[in-house]
Protein backbone atom coordinates (compact mmCIF):
# COMPACT_ATOMS: atom_id res chain seq x y z
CA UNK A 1 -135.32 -9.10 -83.92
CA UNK A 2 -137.63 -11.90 -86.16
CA UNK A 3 -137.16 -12.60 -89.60
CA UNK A 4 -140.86 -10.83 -89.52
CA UNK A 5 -139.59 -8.13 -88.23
CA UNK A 6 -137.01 -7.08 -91.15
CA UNK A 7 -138.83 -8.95 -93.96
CA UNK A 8 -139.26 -7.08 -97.35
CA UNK A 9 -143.12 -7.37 -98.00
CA UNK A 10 -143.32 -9.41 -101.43
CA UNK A 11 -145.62 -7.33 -104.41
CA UNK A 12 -149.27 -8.35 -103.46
CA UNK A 13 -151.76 -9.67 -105.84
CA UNK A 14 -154.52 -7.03 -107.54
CA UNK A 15 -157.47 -9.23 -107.07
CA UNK A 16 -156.57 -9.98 -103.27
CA UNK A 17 -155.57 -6.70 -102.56
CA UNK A 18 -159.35 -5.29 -104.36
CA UNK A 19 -161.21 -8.76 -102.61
CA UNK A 20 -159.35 -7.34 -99.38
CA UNK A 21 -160.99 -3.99 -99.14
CA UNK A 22 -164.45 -5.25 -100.49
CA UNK A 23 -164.04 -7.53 -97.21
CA UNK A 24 -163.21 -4.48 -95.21
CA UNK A 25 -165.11 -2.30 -96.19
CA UNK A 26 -168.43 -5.09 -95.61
CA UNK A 27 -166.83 -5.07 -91.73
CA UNK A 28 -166.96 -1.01 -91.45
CA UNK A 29 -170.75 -1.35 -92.23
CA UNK A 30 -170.81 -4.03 -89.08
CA UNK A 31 -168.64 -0.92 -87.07
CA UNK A 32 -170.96 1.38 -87.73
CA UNK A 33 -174.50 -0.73 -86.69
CA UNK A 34 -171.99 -1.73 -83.80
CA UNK A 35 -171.28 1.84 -82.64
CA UNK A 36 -174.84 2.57 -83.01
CA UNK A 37 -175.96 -0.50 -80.65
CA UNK A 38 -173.04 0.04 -77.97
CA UNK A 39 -173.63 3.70 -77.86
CA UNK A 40 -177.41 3.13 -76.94
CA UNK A 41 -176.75 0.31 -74.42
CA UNK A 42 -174.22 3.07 -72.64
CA UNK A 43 -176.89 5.40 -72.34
CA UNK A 44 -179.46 2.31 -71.20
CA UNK A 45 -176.95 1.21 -68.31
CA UNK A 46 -176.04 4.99 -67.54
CA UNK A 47 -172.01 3.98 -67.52
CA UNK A 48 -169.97 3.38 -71.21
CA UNK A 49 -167.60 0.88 -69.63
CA UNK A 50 -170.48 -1.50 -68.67
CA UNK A 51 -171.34 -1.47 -71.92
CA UNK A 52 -168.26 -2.27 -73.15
CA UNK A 53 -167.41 -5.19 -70.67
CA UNK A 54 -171.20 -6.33 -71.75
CA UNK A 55 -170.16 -6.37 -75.54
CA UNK A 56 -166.59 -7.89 -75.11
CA UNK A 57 -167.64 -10.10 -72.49
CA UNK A 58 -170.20 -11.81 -74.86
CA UNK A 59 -168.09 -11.57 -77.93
CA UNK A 60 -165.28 -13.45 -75.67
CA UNK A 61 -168.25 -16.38 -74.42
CA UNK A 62 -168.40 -16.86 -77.77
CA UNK A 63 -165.24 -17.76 -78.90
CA UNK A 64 -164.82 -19.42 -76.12
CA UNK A 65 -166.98 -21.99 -77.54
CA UNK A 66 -166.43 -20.87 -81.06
CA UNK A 67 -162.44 -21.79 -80.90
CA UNK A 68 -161.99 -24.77 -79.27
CA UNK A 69 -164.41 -26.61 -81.26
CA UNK A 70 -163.12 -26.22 -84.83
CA UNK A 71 -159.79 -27.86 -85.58
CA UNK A 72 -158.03 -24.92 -86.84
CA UNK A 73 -159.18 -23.05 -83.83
CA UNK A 74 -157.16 -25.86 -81.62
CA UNK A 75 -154.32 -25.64 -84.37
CA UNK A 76 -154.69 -22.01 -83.89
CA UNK A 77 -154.34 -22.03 -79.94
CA UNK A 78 -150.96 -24.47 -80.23
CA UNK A 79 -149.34 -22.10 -82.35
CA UNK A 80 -149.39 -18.91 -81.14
CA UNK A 81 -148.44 -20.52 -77.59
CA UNK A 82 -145.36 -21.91 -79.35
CA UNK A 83 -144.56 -18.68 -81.10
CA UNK A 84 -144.60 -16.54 -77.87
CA UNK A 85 -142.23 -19.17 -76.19
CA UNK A 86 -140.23 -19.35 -79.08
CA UNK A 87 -140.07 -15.62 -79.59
CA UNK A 88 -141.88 -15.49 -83.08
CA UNK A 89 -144.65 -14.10 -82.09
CA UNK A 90 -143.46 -11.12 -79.29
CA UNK A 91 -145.88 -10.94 -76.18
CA UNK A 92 -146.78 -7.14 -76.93
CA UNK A 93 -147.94 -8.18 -80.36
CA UNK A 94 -150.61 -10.12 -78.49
CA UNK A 95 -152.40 -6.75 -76.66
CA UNK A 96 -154.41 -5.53 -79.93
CA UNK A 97 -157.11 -6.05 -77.39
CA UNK A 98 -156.57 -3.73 -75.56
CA UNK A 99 -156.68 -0.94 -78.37
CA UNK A 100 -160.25 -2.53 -79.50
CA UNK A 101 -161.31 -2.23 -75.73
CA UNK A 102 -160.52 1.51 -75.41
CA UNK A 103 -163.03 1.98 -78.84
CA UNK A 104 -165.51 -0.48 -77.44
CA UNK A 105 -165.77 1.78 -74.43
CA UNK A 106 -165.47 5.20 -76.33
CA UNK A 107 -168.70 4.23 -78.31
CA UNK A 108 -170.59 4.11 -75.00
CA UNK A 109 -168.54 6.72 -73.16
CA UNK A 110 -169.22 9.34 -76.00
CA UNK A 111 -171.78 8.66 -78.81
CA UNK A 112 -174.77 9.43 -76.43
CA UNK A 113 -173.17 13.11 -76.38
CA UNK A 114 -171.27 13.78 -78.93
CA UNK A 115 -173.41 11.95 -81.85
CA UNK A 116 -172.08 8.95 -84.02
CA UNK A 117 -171.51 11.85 -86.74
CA UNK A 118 -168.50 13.59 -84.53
CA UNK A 119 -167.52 10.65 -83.56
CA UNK A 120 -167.11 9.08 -86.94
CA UNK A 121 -164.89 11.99 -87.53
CA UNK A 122 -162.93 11.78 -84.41
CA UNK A 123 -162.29 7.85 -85.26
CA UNK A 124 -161.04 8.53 -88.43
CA UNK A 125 -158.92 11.61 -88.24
CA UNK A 126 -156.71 9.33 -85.28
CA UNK A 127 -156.96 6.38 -87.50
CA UNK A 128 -155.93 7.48 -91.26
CA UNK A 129 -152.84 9.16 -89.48
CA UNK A 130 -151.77 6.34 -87.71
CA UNK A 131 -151.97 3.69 -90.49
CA UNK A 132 -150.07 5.98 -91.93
CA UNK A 133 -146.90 5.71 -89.56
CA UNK A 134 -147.84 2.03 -88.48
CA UNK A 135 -147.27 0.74 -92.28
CA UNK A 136 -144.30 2.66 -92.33
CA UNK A 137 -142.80 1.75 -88.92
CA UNK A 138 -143.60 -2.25 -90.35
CA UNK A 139 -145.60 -3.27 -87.26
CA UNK A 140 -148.16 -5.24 -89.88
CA UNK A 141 -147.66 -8.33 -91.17
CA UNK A 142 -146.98 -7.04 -94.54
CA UNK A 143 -143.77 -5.46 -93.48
CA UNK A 144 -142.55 -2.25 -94.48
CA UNK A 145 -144.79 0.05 -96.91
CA UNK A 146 -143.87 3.69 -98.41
CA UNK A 147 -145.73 6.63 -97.80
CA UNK A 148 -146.18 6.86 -101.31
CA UNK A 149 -147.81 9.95 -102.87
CA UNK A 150 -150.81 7.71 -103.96
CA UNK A 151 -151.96 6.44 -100.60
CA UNK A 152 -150.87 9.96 -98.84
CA UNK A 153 -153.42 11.03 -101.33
CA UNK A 154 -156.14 8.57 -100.53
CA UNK A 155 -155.58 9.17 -96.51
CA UNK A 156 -156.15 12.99 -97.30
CA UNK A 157 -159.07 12.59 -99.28
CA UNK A 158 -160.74 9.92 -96.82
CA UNK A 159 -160.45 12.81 -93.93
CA UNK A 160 -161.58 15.28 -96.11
CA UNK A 161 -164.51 13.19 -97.11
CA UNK A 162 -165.80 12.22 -93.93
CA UNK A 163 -165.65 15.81 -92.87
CA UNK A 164 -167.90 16.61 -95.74
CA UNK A 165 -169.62 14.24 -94.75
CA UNK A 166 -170.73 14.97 -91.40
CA UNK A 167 -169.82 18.52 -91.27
CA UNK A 168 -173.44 19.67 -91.20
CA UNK A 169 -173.97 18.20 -88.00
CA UNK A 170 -171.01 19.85 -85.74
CA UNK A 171 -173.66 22.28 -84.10
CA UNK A 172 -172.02 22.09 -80.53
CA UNK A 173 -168.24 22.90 -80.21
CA UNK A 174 -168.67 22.55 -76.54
CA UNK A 175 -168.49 18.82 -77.26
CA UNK A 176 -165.84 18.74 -79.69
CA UNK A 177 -163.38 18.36 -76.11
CA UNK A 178 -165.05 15.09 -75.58
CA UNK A 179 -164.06 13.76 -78.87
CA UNK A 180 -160.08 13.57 -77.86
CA UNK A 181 -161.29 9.73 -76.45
CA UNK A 182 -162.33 8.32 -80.26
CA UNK A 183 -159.44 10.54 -81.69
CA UNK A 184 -157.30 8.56 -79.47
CA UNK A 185 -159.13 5.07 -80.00
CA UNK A 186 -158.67 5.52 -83.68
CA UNK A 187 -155.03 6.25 -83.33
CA UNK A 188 -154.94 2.50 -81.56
CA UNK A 189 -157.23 1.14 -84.31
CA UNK A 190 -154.41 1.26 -86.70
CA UNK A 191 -151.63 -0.64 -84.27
CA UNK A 192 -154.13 -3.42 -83.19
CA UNK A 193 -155.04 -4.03 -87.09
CA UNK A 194 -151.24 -4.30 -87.03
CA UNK A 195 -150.44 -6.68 -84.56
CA UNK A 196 -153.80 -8.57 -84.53
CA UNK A 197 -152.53 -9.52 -88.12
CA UNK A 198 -149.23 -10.49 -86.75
CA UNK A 199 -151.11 -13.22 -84.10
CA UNK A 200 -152.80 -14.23 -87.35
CA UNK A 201 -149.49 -14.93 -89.28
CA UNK A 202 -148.37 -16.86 -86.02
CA UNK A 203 -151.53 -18.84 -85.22
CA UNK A 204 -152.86 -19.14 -89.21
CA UNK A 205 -156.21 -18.87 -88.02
CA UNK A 206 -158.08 -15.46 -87.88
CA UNK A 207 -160.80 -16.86 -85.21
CA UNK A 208 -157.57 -17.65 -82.92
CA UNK A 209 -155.99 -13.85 -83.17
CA UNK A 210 -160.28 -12.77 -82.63
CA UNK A 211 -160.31 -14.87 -79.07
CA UNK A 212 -156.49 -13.46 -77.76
CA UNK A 213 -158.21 -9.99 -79.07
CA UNK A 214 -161.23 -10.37 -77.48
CA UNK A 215 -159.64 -12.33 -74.19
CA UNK A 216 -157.23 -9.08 -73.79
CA UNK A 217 -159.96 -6.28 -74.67
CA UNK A 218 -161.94 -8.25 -71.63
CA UNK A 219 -159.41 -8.07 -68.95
CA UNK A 220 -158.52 -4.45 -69.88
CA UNK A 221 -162.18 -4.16 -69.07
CA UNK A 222 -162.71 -5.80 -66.46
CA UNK A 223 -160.10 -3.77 -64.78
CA UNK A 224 -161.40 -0.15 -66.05
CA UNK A 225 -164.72 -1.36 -64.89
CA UNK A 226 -163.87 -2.20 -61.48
CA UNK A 227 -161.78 1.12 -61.21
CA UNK A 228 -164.87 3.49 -62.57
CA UNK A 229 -167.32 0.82 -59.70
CA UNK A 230 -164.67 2.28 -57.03
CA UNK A 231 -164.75 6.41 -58.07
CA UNK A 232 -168.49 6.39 -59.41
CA UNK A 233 -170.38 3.43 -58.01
CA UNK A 234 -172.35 1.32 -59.72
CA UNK A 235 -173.53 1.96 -62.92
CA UNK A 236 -177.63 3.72 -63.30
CA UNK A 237 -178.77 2.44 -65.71
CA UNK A 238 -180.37 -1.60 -65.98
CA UNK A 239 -179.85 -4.60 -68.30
CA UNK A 240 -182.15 -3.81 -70.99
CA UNK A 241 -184.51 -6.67 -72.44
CA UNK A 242 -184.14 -6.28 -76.56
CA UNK A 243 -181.92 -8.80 -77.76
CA UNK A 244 -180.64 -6.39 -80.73
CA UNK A 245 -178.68 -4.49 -77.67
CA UNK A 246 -176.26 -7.62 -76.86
CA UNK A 247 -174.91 -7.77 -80.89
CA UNK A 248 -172.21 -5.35 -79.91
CA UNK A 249 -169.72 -8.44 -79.25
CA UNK A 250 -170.35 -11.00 -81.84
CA UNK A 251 -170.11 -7.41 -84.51
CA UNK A 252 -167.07 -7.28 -83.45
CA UNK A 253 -165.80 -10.92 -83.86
CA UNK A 254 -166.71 -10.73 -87.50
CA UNK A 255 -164.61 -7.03 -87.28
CA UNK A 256 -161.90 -8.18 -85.87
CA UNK A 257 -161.97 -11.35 -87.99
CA UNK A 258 -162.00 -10.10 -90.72
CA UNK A 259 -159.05 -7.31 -90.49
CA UNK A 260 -157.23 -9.54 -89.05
CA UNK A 261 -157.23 -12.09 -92.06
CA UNK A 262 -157.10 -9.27 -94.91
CA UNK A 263 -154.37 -7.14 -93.66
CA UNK A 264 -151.43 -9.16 -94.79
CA UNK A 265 -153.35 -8.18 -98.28
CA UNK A 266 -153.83 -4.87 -98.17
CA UNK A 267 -151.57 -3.34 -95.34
CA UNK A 268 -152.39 -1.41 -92.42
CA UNK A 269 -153.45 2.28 -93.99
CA UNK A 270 -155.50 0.76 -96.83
CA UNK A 271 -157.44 -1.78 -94.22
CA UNK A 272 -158.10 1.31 -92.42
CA UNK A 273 -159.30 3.47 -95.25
CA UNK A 274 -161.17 0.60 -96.50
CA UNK A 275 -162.85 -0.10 -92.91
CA UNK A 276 -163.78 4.19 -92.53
CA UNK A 277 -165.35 3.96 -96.16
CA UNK A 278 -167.98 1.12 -95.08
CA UNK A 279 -168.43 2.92 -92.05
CA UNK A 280 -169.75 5.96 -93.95
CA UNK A 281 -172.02 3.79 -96.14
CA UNK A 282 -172.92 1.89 -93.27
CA UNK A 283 -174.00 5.18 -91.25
CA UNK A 284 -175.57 6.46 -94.13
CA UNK A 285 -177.63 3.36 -94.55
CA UNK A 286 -178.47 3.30 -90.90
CA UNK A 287 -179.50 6.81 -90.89
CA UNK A 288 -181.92 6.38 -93.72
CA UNK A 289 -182.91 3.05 -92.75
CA UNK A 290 -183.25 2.93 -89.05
CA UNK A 291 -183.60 6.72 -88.71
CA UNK A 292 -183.41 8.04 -85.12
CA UNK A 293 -184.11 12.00 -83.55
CA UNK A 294 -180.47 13.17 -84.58
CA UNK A 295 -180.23 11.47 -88.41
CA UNK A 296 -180.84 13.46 -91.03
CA UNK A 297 -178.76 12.73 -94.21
CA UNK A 298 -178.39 15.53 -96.79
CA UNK A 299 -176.35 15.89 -99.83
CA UNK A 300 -173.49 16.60 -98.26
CA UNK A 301 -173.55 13.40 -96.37
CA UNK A 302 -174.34 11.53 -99.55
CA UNK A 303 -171.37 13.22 -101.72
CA UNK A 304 -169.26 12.71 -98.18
CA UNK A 305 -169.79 9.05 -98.55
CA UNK A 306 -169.24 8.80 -102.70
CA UNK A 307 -165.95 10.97 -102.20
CA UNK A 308 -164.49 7.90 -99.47
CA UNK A 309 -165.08 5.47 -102.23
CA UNK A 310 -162.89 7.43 -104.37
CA UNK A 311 -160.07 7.95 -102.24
CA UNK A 312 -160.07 4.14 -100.88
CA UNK A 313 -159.96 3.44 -104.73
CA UNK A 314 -157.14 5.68 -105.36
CA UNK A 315 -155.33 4.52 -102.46
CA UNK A 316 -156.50 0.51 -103.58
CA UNK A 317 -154.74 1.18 -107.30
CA UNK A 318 -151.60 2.39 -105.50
CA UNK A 319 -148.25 0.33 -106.44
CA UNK A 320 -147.43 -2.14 -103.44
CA UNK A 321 -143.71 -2.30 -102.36
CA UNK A 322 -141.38 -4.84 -104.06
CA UNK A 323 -138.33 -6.37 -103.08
């Protein structure tokens, strides 16, 4: 066991911890224009886990570039290999990729049937309840945090939100079976937040812990794919031609990026809540924005998305852990 591993987490700073969720809650908007695009180039291909290896495949081309060719990319690169050999950094901290590969190919798997609505909801029931047991378990980099009244508070209210949220628009429990896939992908959300912040720690670069997220999510991919090409054939569908289709990867850098630099800030559950609250704002936005056949905000979806504010502000003001 690491010095990481047992390490008290030291009382955090207000104005990090509030700059921390502002952050995350700026990358839930980018999950939620992501979800939309990679839902819509599942349906255009006809298969979700082309999609997915399409979006993680160009988010990994570009860090492939990206990395290499900053210095504290290369820094980055030299010191997570020398924490895995030296046993810092464990090898299974290094798979958050394959968590973020499972939601990639949920959002084309599911959001052509179920809606983004339902699946919003399925994504953040698994989530909330996982950061939950994640922060106390002291997977993240910020150690071990209480389930303290406060931020069970703020977890509760974020689900209940959300549900108010979207609950207008659960016409079809016939679905509902399909959304087990994002309940499950936001279950993994909260572990690769985790450990993605732990390759972070190791590497002190949040563009190095993106590329050994995104290089992981693509093999995992790469291997579903090939498995689904075997059973189903090849996908329908056809590369579509509108450029706004292929942002699903390079989203998700700034995503992944981004939780992976604020986490040792805010922990695991309030990352999470702060990540679903932009979501809602972001779908909101979207659907008033860039309406489509299914969007059709009400008051219910506006009050859902005021009421997540609150509770990632109650959960925000909670007292960290001291030594």
């Amino acid at each position: 066991m690491t010095a990481a591993d047992t390490a008290t987490p030291q009382p955090l700073s207000a104005a990090r911890r509030i700059t921390g969720v502002a952050l995350a809650s700026v990358s839930g908007v980018a999950v939620a224009v992501q979800s939309r695009i990679n839902g819509e180039l599942g349906v255009r291909l006809g298969d979700g886990f082309a999609a997915a290896v399409v979006s993680f495949g160009i988010g990994l081309l570009v860090l492939l570039v990206l990395v290499p060719a900053t210095p504290g990319g290369r820094r980055g690169l030299v010191a997570t290999r020398r924490a895995v050999a030296t046993g810092t950094l464990r090898p299974w901290q290094c798979l958050g990729g394959m968590c973020g590969a499972f939601l990639v190919a949920t959002q084309g798997l599911t959001i052509g049937t179920l809606g983004v609505a339902v699946f919003t909801v399925a994504v953040v029931a698994g989530q909330t309840g996982s950061s939950l047991a994640v922060d106390r378990a002291g997977i993240g980099p910020t150690g071990r945090q209480p389930v303290t009244r406060q931020r069970l508070a703020g977890a509760v209210l974020t689900v209940l939100a959300v549900g108010l949220a979207v609950g207008d628009r659960l016409e079809d429990p016939g679905t509902l079976a399909l959304a087990l896939l994002p309940l499950l992908a936001g279950v993994g959300i909260a572990w690769q937040q985790a450990v993605n912040g732990r390759v972070r720690a190791a590497a002190d670069s949040a563009l190095t812990a993106t590329l050994v997220n995104f290089f992981v999510g693509t093999v995992t991919l790469l291997v579903a794919f090939a498995i689904d090409i075997a059973i189903r054939g090849l996908p329908s569908g056809h590369l579509p031609t509108q450029p706004w289709l292929y942002l699903g990867g390079p989203i998700g850098i700034v995503f992944i990026a981004i939780a992976a630099a604020v986490v040792r800030f805010t922990g695991v559950l309030l990352l999470g809540l702060a990540t679903i609250a932009g979501q809602i704002v972001g779908a909101v936005l979207l659907d008033l924005v860039l309406p489509t056949a299914a969007s059709h905000p009400g008051v219910n979806t506006l009050l859902g998305a005021a009421l997540t504010m609150v509770a990632v502000l109650v959960a925000a003001l909670a007292p960290t852990a001291r030594r």
